[in-house]
Protein backbone atom coordinates (compact mmCIF):
# COMPACT_ATOMS: atom_id res chain seq x y z
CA UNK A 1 70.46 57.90 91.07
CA UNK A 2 68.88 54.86 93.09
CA UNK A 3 71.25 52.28 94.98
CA UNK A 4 70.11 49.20 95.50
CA UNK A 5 71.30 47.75 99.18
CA UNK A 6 71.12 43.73 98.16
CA UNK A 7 68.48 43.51 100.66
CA UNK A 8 70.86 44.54 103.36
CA UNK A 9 69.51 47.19 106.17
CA UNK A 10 72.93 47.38 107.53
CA UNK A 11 74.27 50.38 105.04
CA UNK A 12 75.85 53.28 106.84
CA UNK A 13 73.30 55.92 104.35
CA UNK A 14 70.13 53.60 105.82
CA UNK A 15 71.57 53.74 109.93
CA UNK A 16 72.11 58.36 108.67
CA UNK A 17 68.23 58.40 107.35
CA UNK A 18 66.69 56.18 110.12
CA UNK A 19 68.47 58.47 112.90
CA UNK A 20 67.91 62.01 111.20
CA UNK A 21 64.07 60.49 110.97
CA UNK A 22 64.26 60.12 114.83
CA UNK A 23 65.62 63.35 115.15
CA UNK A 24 62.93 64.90 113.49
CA UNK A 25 60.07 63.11 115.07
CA UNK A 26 61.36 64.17 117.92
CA UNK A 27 61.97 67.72 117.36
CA UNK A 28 57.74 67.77 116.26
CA UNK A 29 57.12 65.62 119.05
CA UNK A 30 58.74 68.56 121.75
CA UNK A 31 57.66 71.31 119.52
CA UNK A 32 53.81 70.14 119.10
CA UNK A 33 53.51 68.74 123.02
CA UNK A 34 54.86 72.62 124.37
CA UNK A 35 52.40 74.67 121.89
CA UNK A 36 49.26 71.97 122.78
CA UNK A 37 50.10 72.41 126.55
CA UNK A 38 50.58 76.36 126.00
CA UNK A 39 47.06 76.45 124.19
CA UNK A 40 45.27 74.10 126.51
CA UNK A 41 46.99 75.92 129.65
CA UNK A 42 45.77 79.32 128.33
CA UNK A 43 41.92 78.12 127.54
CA UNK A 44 41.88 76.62 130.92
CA UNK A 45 43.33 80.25 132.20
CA UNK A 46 40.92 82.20 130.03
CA UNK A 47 37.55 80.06 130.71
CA UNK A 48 38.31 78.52 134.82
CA UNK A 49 40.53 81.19 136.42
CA UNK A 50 39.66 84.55 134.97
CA UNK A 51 35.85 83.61 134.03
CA UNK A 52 36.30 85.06 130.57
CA UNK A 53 33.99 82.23 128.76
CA UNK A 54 31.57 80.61 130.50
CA UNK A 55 32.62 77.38 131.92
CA UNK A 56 29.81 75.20 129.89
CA UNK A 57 30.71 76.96 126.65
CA UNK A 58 34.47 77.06 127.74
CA UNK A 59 34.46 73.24 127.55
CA UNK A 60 33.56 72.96 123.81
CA UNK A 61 36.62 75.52 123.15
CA UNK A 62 39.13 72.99 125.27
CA UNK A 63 38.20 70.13 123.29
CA UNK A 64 38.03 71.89 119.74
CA UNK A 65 41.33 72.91 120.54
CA UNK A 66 42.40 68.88 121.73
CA UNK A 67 40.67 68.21 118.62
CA UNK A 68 42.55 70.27 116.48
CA UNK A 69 45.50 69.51 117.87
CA UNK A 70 44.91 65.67 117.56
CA UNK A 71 44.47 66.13 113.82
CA UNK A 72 47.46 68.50 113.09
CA UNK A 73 49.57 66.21 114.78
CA UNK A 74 47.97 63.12 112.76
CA UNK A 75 48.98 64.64 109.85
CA UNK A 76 52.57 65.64 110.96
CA UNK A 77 53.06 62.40 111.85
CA UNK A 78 51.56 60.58 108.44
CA UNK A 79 53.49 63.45 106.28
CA UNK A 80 56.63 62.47 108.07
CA UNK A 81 55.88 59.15 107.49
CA UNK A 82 55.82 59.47 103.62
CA UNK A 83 58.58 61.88 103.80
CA UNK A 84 60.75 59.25 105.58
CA UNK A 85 59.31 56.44 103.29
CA UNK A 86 59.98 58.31 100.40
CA UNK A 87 63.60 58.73 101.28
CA UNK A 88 64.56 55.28 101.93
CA UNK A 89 62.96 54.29 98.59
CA UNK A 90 64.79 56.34 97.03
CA UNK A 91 68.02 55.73 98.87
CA UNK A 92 67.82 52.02 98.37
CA UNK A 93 65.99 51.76 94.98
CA UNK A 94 63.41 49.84 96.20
């Protein structure tokens, strides 16, 4: 069942949606910035510090893992996004 607002933002089920959107763009935001630092943090352990890798090689395994990370968190964000956008449409029928 849709329910149309009357073009008013102001609805107490629109301020709910908008802040439990927040809440979970936040929670990926945390989550995603402590595993990227753990897996960065570790490469730089495992190529600079303990000499695993060699450090010219090493470099191409920091930044596939930057790049990596860029794009899963491109598409958390854009899936959260359509999630969020999908909600309000149908929250407000529009």
């Amino acid at each position: 069942m849709s329910y149309s607002l009357n073009a008013s933002s102001n609805d107490d089920r629109v301020e709910s949606l908008k802040r439990q959107h927040q809440r979970r763009q936040s929670r990926f935001f945390i989550a995603f910035a402590l595993i990227e630092g753990f897996a960065l943090a570790a490469a730089v352990v495992v190529v600079y510090l303990l000499e695993l890798v060699d450090p010219d090689q090493g470099i191409w395994l920091l930044v596939a893992i930057a790049v990596i990370g860029g794009l899963t968190m491109s598409m958390g964000v854009l899936s959260m996004s359509r999630r969020h956008a999908q909600e309000m449409r149908d929250l407000t029928g529009r």
